[in-house]
N, C-alpha and C. Protein backbone atom coordinates (compact mmCIF):
# COMPACT_ATOMS: atom_id res chain seq x y z
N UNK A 1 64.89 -70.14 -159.47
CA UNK A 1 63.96 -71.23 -159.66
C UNK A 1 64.60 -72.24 -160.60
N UNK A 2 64.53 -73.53 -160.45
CA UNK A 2 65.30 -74.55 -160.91
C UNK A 2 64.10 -75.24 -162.01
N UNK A 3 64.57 -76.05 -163.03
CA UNK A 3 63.68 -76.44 -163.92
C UNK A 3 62.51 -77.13 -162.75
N UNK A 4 62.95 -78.17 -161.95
CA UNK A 4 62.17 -78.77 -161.02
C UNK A 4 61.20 -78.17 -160.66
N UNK A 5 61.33 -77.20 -160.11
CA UNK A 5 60.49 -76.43 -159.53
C UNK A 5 59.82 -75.61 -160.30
N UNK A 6 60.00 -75.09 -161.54
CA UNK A 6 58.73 -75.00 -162.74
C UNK A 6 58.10 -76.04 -163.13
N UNK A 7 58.71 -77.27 -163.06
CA UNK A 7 57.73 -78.43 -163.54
C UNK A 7 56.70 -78.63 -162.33
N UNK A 8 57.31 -78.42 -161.42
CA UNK A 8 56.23 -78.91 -159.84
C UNK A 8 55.17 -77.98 -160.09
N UNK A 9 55.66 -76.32 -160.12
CA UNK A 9 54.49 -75.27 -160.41
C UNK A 9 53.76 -75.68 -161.48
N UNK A 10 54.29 -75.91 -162.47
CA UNK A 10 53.24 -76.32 -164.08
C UNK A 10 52.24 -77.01 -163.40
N UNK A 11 52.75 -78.13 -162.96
CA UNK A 11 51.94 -79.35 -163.02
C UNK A 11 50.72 -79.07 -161.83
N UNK A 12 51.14 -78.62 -160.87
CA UNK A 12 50.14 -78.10 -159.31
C UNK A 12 49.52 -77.33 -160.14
N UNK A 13 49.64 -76.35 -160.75
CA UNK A 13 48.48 -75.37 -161.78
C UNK A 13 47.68 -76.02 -162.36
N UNK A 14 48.13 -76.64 -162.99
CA UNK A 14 47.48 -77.14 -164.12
C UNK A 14 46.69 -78.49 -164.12
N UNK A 15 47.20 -79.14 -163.21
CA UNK A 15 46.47 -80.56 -163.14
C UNK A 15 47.41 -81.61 -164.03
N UNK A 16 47.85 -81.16 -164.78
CA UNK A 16 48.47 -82.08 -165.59
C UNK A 16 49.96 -83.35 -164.80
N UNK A 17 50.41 -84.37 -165.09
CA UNK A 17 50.90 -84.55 -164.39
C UNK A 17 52.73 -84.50 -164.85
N UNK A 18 53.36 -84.74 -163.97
CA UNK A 18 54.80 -83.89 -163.79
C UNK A 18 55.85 -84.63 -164.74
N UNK A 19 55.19 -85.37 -165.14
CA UNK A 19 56.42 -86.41 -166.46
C UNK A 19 55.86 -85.43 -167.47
N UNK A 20 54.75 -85.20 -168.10
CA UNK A 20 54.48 -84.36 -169.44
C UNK A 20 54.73 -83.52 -169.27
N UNK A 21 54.57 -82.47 -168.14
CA UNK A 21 54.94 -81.38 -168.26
C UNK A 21 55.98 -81.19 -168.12
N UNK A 22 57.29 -81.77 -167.59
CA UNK A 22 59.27 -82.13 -168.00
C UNK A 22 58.97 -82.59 -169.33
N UNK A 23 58.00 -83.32 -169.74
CA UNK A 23 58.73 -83.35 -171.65
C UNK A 23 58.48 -82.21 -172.55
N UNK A 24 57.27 -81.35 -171.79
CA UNK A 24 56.78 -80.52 -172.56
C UNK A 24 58.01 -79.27 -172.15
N UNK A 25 58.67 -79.06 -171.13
CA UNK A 25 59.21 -77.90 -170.67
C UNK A 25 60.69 -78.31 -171.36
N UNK A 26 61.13 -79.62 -171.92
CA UNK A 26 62.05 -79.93 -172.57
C UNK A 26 62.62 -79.89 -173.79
N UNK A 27 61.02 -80.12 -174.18
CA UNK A 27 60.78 -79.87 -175.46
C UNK A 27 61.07 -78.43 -175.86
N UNK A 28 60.22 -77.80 -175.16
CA UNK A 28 60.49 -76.56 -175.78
C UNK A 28 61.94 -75.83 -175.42
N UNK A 29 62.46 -76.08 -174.68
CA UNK A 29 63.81 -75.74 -174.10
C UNK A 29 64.99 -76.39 -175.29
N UNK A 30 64.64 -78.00 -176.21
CA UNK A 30 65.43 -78.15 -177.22
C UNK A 30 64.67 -77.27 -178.48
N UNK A 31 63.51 -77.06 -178.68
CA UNK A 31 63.30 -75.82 -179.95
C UNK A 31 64.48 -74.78 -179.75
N UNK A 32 64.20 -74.31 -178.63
CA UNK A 32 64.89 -73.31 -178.68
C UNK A 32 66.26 -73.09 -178.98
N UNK A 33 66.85 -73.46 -178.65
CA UNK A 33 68.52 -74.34 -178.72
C UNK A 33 68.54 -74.48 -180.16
N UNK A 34 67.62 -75.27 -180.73
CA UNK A 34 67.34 -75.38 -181.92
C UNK A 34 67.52 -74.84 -182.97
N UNK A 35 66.74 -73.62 -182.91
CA UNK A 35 66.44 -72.61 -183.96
C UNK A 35 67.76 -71.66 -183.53
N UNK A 36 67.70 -71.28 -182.37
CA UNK A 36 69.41 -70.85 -182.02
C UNK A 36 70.42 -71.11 -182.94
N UNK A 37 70.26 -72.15 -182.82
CA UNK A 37 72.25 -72.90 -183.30
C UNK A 37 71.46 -72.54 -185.17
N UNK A 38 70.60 -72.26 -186.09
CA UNK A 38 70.18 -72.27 -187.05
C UNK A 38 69.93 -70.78 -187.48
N UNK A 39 70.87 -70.12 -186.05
CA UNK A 39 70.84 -68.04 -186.41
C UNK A 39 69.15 -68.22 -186.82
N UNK A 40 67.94 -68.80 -186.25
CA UNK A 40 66.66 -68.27 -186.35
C UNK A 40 66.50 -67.71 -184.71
N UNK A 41 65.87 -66.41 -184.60
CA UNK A 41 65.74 -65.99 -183.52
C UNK A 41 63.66 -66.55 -182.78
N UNK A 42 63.80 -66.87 -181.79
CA UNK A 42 62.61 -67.05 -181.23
C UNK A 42 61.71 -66.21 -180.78
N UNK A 43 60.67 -65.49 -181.08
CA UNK A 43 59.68 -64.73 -180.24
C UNK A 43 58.86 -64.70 -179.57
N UNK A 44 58.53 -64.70 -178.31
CA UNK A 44 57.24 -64.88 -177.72
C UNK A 44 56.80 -63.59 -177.17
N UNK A 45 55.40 -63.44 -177.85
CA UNK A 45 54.71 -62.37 -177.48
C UNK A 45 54.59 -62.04 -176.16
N UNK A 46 55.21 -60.65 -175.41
CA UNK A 46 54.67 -60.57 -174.26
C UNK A 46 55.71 -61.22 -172.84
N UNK A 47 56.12 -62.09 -173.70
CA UNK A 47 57.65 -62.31 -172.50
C UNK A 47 58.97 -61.91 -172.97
N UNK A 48 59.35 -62.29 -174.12
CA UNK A 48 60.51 -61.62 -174.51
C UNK A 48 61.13 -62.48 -175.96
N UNK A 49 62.21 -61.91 -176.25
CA UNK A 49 62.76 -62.34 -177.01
C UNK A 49 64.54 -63.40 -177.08
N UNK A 50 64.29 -65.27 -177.85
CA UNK A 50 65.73 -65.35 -177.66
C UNK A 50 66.48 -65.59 -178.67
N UNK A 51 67.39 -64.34 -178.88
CA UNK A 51 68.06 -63.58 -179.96
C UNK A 51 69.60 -64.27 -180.25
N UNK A 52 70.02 -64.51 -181.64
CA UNK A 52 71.18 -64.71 -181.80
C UNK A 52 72.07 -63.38 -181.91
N UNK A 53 73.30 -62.95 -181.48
CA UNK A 53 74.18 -61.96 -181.15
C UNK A 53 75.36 -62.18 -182.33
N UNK A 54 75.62 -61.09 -182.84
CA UNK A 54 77.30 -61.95 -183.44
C UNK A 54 78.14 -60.91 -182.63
N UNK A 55 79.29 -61.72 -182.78
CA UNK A 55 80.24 -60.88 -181.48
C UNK A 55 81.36 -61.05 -182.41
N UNK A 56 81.95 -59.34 -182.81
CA UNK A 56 82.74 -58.91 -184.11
C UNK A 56 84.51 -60.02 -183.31
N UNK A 57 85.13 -60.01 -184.32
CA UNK A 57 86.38 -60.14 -184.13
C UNK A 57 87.25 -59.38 -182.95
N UNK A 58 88.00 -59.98 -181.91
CA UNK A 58 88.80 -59.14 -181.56
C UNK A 58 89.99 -59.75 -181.17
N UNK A 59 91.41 -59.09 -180.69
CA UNK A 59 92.06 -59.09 -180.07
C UNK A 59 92.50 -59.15 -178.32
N UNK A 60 92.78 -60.72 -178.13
CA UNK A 60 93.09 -60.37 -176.23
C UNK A 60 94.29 -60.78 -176.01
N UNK A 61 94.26 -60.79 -174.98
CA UNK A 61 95.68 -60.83 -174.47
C UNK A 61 95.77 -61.73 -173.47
N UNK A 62 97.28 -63.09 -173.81
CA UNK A 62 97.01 -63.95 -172.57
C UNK A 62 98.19 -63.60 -171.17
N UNK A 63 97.57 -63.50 -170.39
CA UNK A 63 98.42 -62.72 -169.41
C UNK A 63 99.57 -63.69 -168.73
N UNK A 64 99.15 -64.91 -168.67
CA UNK A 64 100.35 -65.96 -167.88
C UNK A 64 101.75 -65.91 -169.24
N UNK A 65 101.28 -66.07 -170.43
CA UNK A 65 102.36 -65.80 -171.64
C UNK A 65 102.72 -64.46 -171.91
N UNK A 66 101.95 -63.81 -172.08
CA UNK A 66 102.13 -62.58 -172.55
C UNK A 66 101.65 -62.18 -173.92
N UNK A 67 100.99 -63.01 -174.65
CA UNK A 67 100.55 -63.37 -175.91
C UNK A 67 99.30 -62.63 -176.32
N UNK A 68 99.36 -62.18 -177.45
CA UNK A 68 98.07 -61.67 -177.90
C UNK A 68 97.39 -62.99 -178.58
N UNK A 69 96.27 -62.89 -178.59
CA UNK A 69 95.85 -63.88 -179.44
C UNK A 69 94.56 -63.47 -179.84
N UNK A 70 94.16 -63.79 -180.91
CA UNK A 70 92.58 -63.08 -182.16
C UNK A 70 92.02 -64.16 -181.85
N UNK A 71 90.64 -63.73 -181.29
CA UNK A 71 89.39 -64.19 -181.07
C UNK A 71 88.74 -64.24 -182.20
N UNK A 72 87.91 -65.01 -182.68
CA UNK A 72 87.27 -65.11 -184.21
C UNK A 72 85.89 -64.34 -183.87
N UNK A 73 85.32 -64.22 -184.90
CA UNK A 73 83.74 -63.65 -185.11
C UNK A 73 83.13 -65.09 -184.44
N UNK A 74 81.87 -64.45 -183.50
CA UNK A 74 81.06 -65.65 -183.54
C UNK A 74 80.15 -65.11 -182.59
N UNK A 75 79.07 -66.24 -182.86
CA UNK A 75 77.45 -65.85 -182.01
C UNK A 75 77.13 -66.23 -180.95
N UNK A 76 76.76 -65.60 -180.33
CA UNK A 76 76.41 -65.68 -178.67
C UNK A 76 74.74 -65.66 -178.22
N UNK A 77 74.19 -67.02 -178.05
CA UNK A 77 72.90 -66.37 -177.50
C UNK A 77 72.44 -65.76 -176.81
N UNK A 78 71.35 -64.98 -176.80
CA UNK A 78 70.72 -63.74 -175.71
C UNK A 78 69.05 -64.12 -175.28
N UNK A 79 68.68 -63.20 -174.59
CA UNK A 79 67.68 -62.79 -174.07
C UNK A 79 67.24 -62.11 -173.87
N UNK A 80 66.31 -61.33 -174.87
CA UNK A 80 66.00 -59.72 -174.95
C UNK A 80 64.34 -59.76 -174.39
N UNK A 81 64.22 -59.26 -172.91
CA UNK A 81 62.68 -59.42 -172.49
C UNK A 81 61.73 -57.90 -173.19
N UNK A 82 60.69 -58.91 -173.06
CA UNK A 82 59.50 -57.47 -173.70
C UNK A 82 59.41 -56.54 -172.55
N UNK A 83 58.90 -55.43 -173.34
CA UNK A 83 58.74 -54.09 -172.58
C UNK A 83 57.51 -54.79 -171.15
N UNK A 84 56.64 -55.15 -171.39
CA UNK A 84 56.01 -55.46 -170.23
C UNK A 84 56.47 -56.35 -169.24
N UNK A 85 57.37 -57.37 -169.68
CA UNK A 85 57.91 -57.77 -168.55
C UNK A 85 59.20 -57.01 -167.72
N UNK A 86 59.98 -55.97 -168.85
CA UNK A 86 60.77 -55.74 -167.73
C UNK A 86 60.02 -54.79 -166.69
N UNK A 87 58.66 -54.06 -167.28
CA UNK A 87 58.04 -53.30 -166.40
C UNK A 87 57.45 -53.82 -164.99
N UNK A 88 57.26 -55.12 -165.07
CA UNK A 88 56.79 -56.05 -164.10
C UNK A 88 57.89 -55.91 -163.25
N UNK A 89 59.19 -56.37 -163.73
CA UNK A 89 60.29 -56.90 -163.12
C UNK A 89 61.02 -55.59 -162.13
N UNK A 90 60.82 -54.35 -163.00
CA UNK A 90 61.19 -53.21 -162.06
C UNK A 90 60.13 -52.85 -161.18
């Protein structure tokens, strides 16, 4: 499902019309991003959780050189869903 097509559903639900509900589905799509990039994690009751990750230091290897090269520490966003939705989902 494409943002489009949640805004079309919002808006057919709801009555509301399809420009507010893209600012409103935008809006909350830059919170999120938001509080992200600020290591604050987001919760919503009942759908899930979107979590900052840190991802330790490591070592890879570049294969066209042959080169090792150290990857730094750093954070990766996630998506940890609530127990009831993944129960839905299975």
């Amino acid at each position: 499902m494409t943002k489009a097509e949640i805004v079309n559903a919002i808006a057919k639900e709801t009555g509301i019309d399809k420009l507010t509900v893209l600012r409103s589905v935008e809006s909350f799509m830059e919170q999120v991003k938001g509080s992200l990039s600020k290591n604050e994690n987001v919760y919503l009751r009942g759908f899930g959780s979107f979590i900052v990750k840190k991802r330790a230091k490591k070592t890879a290897r570049n294969i066209s050189k042959n080169t090792a090269i150290e990857i730094p520490e750093h954070n990766i966003p996630a998506f940890k869903p609530a127990k009831t939705f993944s129960a839905m989902v299975k």
